[in-house]
Protein backbone atom coordinates (compact mmCIF):
# COMPACT_ATOMS: atom_id res chain seq x y z
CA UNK A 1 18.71 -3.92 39.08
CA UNK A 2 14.81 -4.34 40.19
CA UNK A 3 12.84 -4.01 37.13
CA UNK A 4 10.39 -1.28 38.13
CA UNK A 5 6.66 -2.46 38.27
CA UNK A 6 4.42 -2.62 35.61
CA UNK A 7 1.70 0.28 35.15
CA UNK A 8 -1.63 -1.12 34.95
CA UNK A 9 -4.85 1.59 34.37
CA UNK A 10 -7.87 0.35 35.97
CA UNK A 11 -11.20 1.97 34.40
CA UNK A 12 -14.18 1.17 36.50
CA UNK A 13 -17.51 3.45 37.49
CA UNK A 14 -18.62 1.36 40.59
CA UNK A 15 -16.64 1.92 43.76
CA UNK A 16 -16.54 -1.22 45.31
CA UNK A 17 -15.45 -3.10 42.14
CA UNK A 18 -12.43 -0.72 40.77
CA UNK A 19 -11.37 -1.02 44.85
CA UNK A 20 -11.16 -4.74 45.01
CA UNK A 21 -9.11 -5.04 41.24
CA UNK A 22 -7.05 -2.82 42.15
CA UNK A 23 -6.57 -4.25 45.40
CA UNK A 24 -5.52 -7.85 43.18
CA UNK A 25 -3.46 -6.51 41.42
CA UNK A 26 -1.23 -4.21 43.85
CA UNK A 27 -0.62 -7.42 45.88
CA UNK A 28 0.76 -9.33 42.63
CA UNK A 29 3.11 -6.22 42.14
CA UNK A 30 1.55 -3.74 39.67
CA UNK A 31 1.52 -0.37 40.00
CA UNK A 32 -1.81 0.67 39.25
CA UNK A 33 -3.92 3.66 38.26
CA UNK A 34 -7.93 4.69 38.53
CA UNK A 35 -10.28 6.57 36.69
CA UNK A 36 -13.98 6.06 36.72
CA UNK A 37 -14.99 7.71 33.74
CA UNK A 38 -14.07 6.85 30.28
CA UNK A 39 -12.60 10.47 29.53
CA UNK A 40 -10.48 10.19 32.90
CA UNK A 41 -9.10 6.95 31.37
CA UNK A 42 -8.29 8.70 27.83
CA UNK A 43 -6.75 11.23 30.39
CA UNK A 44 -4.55 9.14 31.86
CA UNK A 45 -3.75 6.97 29.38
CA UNK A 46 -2.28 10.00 27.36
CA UNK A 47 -0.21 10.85 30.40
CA UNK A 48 1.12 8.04 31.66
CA UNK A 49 1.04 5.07 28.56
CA UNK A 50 0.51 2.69 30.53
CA UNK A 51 1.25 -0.86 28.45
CA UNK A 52 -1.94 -2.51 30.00
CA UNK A 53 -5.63 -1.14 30.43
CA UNK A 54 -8.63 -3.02 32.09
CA UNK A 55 -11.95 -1.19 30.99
CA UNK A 56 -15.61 -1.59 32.36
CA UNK A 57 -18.03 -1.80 29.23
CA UNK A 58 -20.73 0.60 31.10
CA UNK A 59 -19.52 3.52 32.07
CA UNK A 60 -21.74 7.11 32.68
CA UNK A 61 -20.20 9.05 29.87
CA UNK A 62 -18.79 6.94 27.03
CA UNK A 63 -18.90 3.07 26.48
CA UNK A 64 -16.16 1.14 27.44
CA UNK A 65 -16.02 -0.29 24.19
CA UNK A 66 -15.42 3.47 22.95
CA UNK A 67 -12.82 4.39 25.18
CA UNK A 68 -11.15 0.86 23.88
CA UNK A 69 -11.34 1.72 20.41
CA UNK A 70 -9.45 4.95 20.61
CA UNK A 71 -6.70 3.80 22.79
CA UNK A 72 -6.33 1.18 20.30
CA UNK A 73 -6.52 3.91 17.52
CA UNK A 74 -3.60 6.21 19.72
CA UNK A 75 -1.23 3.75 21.43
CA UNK A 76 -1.78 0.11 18.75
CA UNK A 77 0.54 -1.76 21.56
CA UNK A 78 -1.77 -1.10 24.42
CA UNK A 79 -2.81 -4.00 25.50
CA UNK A 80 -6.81 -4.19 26.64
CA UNK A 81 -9.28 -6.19 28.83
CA UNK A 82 -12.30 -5.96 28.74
CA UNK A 83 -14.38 -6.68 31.97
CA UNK A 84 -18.07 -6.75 32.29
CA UNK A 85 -20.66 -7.67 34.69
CA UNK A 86 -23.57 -6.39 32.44
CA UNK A 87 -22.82 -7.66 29.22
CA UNK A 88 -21.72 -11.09 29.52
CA UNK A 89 -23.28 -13.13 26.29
CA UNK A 90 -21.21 -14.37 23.72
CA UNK A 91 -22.46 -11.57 21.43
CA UNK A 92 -21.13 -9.37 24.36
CA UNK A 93 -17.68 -10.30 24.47
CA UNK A 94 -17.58 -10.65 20.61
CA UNK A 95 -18.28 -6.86 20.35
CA UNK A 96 -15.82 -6.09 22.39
CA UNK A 97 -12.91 -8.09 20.93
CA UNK A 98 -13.71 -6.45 17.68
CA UNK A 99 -13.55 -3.29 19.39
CA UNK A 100 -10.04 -4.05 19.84
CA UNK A 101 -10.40 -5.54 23.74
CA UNK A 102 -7.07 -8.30 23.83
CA UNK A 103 -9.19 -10.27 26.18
CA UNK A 104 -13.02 -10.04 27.34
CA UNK A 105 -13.44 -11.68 31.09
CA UNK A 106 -17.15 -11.84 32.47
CA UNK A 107 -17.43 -10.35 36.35
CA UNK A 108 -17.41 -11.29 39.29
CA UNK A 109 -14.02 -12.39 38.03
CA UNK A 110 -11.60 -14.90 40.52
CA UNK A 111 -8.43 -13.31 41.19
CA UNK A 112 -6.37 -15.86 40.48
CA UNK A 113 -8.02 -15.86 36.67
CA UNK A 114 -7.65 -12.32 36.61
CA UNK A 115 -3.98 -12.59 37.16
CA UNK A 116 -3.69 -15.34 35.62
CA UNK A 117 -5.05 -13.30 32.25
CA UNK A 118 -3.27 -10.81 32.86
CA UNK A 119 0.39 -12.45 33.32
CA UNK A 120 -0.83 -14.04 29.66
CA UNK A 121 -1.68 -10.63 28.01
CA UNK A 122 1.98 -9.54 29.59
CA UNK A 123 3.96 -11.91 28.13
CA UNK A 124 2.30 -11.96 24.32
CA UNK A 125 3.32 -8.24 25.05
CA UNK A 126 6.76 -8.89 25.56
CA UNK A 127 6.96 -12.15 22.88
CA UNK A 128 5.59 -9.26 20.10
CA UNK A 129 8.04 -6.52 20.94
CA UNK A 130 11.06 -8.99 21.17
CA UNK A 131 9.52 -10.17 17.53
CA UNK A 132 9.41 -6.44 16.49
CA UNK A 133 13.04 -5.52 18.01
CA UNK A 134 14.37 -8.88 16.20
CA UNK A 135 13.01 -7.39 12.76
CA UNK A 136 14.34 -3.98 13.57
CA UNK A 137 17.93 -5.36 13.92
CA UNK A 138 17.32 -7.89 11.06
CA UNK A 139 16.20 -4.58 8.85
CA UNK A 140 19.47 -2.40 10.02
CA UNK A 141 21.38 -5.42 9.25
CA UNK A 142 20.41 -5.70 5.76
CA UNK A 143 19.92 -2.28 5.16
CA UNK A 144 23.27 -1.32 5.87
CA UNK A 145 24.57 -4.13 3.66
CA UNK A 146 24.56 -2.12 1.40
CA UNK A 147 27.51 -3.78 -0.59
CA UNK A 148 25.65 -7.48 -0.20
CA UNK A 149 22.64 -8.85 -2.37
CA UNK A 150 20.32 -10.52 -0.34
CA UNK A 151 16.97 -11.77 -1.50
CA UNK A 152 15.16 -15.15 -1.36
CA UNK A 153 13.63 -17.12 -4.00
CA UNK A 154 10.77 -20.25 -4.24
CA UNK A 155 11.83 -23.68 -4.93
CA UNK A 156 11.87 -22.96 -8.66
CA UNK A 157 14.49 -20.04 -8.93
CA UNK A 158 11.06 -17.38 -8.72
CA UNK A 159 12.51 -14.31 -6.66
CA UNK A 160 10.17 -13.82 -3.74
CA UNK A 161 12.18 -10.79 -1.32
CA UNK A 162 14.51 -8.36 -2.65
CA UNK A 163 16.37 -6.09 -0.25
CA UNK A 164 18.00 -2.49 -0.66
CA UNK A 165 21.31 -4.21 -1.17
CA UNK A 166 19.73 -6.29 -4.40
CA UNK A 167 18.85 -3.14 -5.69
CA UNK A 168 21.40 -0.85 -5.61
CA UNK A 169 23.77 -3.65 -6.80
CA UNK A 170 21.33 -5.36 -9.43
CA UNK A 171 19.89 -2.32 -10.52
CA UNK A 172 15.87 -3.56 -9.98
CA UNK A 173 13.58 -2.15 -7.90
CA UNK A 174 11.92 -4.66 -5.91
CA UNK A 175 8.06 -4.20 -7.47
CA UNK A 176 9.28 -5.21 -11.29
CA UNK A 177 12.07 -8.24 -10.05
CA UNK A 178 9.34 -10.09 -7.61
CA UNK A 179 8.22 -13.20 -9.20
CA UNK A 180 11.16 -13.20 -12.03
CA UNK A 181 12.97 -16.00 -12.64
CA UNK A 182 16.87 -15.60 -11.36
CA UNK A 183 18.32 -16.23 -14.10
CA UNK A 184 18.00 -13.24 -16.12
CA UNK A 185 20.92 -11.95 -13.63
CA UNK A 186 22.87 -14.86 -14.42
CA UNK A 187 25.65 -14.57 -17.66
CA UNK A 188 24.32 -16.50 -21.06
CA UNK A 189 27.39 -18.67 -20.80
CA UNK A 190 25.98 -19.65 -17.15
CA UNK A 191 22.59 -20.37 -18.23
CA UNK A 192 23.93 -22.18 -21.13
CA UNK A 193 24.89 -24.90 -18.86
CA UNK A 194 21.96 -24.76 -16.36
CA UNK A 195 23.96 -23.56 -13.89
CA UNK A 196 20.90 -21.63 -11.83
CA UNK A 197 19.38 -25.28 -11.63
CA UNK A 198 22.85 -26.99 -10.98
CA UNK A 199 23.83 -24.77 -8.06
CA UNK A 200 19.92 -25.41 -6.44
CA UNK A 201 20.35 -29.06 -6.54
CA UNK A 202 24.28 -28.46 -4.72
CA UNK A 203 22.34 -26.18 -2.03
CA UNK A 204 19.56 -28.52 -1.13
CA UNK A 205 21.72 -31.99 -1.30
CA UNK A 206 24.71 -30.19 0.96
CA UNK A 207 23.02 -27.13 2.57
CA UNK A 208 25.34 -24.31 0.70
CA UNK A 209 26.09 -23.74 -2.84
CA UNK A 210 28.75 -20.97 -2.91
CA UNK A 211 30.46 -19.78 -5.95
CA UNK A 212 32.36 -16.41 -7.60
CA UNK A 213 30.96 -15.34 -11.11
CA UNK A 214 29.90 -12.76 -13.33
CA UNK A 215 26.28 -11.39 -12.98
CA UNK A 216 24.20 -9.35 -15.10
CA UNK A 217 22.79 -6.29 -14.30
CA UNK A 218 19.55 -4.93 -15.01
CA UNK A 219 21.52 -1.92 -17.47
CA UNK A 220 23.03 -5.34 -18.70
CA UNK A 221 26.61 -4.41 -17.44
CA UNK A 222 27.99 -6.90 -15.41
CA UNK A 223 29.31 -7.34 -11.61
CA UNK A 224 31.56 -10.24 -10.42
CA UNK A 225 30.13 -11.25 -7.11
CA UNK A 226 31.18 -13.94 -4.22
CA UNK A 227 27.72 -15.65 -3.87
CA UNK A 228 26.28 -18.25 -1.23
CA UNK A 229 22.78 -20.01 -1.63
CA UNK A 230 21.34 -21.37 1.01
CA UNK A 231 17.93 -23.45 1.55
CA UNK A 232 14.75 -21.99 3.56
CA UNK A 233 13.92 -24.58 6.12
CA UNK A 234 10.36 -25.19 6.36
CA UNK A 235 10.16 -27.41 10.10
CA UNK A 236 10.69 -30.82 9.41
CA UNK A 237 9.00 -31.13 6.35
CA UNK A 238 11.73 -29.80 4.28
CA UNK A 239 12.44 -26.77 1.78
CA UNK A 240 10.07 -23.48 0.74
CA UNK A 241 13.17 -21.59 -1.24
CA UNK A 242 16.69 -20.39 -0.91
CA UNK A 243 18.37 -17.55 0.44
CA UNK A 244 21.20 -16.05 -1.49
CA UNK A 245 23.88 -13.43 -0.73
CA UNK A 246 25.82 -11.85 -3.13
CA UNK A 247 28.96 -9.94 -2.28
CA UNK A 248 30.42 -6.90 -5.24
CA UNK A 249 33.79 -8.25 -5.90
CA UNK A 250 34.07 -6.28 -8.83
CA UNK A 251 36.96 -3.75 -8.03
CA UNK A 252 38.82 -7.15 -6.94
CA UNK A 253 38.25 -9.22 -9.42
CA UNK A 254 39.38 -6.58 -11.93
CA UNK A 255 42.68 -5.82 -9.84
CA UNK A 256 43.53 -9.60 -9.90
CA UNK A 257 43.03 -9.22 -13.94
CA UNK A 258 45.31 -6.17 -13.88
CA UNK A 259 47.61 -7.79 -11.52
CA UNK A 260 47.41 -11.35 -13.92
CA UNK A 261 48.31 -9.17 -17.30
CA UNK A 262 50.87 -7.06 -15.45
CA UNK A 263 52.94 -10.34 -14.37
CA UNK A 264 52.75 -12.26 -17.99
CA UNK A 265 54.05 -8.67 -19.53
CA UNK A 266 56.68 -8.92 -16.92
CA UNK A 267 57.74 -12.31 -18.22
CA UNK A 268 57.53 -11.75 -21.25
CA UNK A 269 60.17 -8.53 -21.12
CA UNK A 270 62.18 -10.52 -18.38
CA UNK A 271 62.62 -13.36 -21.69
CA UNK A 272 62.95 -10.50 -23.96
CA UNK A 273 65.87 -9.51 -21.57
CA UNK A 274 67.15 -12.71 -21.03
CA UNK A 275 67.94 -13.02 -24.55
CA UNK A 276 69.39 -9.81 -25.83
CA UNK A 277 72.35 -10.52 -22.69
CA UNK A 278 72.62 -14.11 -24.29
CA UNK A 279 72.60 -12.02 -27.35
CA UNK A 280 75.61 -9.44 -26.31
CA UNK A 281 77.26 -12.40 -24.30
CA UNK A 282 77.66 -14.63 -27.48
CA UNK A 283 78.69 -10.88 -29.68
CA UNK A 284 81.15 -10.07 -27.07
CA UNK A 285 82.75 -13.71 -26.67
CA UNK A 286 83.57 -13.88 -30.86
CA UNK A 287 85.23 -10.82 -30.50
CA UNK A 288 87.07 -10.81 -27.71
CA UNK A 289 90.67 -11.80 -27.82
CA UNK A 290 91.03 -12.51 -24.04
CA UNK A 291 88.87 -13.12 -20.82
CA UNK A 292 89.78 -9.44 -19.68
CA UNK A 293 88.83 -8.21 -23.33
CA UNK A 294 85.46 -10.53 -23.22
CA UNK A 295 84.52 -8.70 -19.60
CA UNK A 296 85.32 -4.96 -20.56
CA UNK A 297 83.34 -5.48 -23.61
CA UNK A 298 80.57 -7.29 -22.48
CA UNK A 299 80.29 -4.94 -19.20
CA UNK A 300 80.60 -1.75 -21.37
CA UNK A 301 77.63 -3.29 -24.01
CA UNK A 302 75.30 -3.78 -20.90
CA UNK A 303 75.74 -0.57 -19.58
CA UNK A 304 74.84 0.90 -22.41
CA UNK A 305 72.16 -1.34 -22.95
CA UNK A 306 70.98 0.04 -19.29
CA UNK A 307 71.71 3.50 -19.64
CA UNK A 308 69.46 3.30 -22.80
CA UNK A 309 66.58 1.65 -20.88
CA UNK A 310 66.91 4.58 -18.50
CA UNK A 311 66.82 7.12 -21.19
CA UNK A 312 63.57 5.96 -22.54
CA UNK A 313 61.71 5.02 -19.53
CA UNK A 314 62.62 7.84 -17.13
CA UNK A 315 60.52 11.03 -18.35
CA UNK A 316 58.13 9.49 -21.34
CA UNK A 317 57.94 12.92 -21.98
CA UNK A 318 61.45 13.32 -23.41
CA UNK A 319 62.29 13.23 -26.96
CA UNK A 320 65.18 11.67 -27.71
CA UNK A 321 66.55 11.93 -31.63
CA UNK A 322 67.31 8.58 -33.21
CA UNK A 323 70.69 9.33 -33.87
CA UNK A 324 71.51 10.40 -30.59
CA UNK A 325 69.51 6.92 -29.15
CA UNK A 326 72.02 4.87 -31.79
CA UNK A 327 75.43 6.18 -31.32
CA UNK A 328 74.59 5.84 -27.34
CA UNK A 329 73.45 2.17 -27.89
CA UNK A 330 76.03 0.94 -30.76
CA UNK A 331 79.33 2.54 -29.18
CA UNK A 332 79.94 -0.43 -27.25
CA UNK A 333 80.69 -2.06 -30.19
CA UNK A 334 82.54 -0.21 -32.51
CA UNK A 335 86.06 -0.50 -32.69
């Protein structure tokens, strides 16, 4: 698809001057606009937003420099420059990059350095809102994290960022944790062992230090997170901090603890088990008289041993009267 042309507004009170610009710049492909006075400019610029303005400094109604400082003030990513054929010392062009101007070229102006200025202007344009759409997705990103601790830290463990996720997890808000030290979120057993200065040392000497571990919140209830520390790269010369992400793996870790307790109960009641059949087995085998006498009576004393079970487990609601729960258990054997 053909990228449409860039709008270009072209503010200029003499004739023969806004005629040849313009003229430039149609023939390198911009679409461009004229106004003479300054007010026709703050006109069209309202209209039409164009991303680039040239502006004459003299003008018969307002100064140029004006008209630059309020489209600076209305639309900040306007770009501006400032041409002048009347005020051309260095004081001059000063003025009018303080005004706001991007650029400040002195006429009668070559049009290959117009261009040439221009095409610059264009792309710092572009470079600043790729820069601005990169830190939009960078902020959704984190933002919507929200179950992930990410903030950054100096060399020495000093936190230096702290995002939304940090905060709704860690309980801080980011003006009272800035400049702490991260290890009032670690456990005492962790500090203890220097283990905020052990894992540094593992991230700068292998690039990573990840780990899983209780953390303490700023309530001083705790929150088992999956954590990865990572080092800032500062060019060639090495490290400025680390960057570490913390995931909640509370609701996990606490199922695996469930899970853990749940399967040593189950052995234990599966040994418990184990041994009351040994249990019957050896009762049954000293009073049986015969193989077929061992297997009715062992058979009938395990039935009743799971016919019990079933009694008790199947509505803990039910009341079941001890005598009842004996004669059903111990009839087996009797007799």
């Amino acid at each position: 698809m053909t990228k449409a042309p860039i709008t270009i507004l072209n503010l200029d009170d003499t004739d023969a001057i806004r005629y040849a610009t313009s003229r430039t710049l149609r023939k390198a492909g911009y679409h461009v606009v004229e106004a003479s006075t300054g007010y026709e400019a703050l006109r069209l610029a309202e209209e039409l937003r164009p991303p680039l303005a040239i502006l004459d400094v003299r003008l018969p109604d307002i100064s140029g420099l004006d008209v630059c400082r309020r489209l600076k003030a209305q639309f900040p990513d306007m770009l501006v420059l400032q041409m002048s054929a009347s005020y051309v010392e260095s004081q001059d062009r000063t003025r009018g990059l303080e005004a706001g101007a991007d650029s400040y070229l002195v006429e009668p102006v070559e049009p290959d350095e117009l261009l040439a200025t221009i095409r610059a202007l264009i792309r710092i344009r572009e470079a600043t809102s790729a820069l601005r759409a990169s830190e939009e997705r960078y902020r959704l990103i984190v933002e919507s994290a929200t179950d992930f601790a990410i903030f950054t830290t100096d060399l020495e463990g000093r936190i230096t960022s702290w995002d939304i996720g940090a905060r709704n997890l860690l309980g801080y808000e980011e003006e009272e944790i800035i400049g702490q030290d991260t290890a009032i979120l670690w456990a005492p057993e962790d500090r203890a062992r220097n283990a905020p200065e052990e894992e540094r040392k593992k991230a700068q000497s292998e690039g990573r230090a990840g780990y899983e571990r209780w953390h303490i919140c700023k309530d001083g209830s705790r929150f088992f997170a999956h954590g990865m520390t990572m080092p800032l790269q500062k060019g060639a010369n090495g490290h400025e901090g680390f960057l570490k992400i913390l995931r909640d793996r509370t609701e996990r870790r606490l199922a695996e603890e469930r899970q853990e307790l749940l399967i040593r109960e189950l052995h234990h009641r599966v040994r418990n088990t184990l041994a009351t059949v040994l249990a019957i087995a050896g009762a049954s085998a000293r009073t049986a008289d015969s193989i077929e006498g061992f297997n009715q009576s062992f058979a009938g004393r395990i039935d009743a041993l799971s016919r019990t079970h079933s009694l008790l487990t199947e509505d803990e609601r039910q009341i079941v009267p001890l005598r009842e729960l004996l004669a059903f258990q111990l009839g087996p054997y009797s007799g």
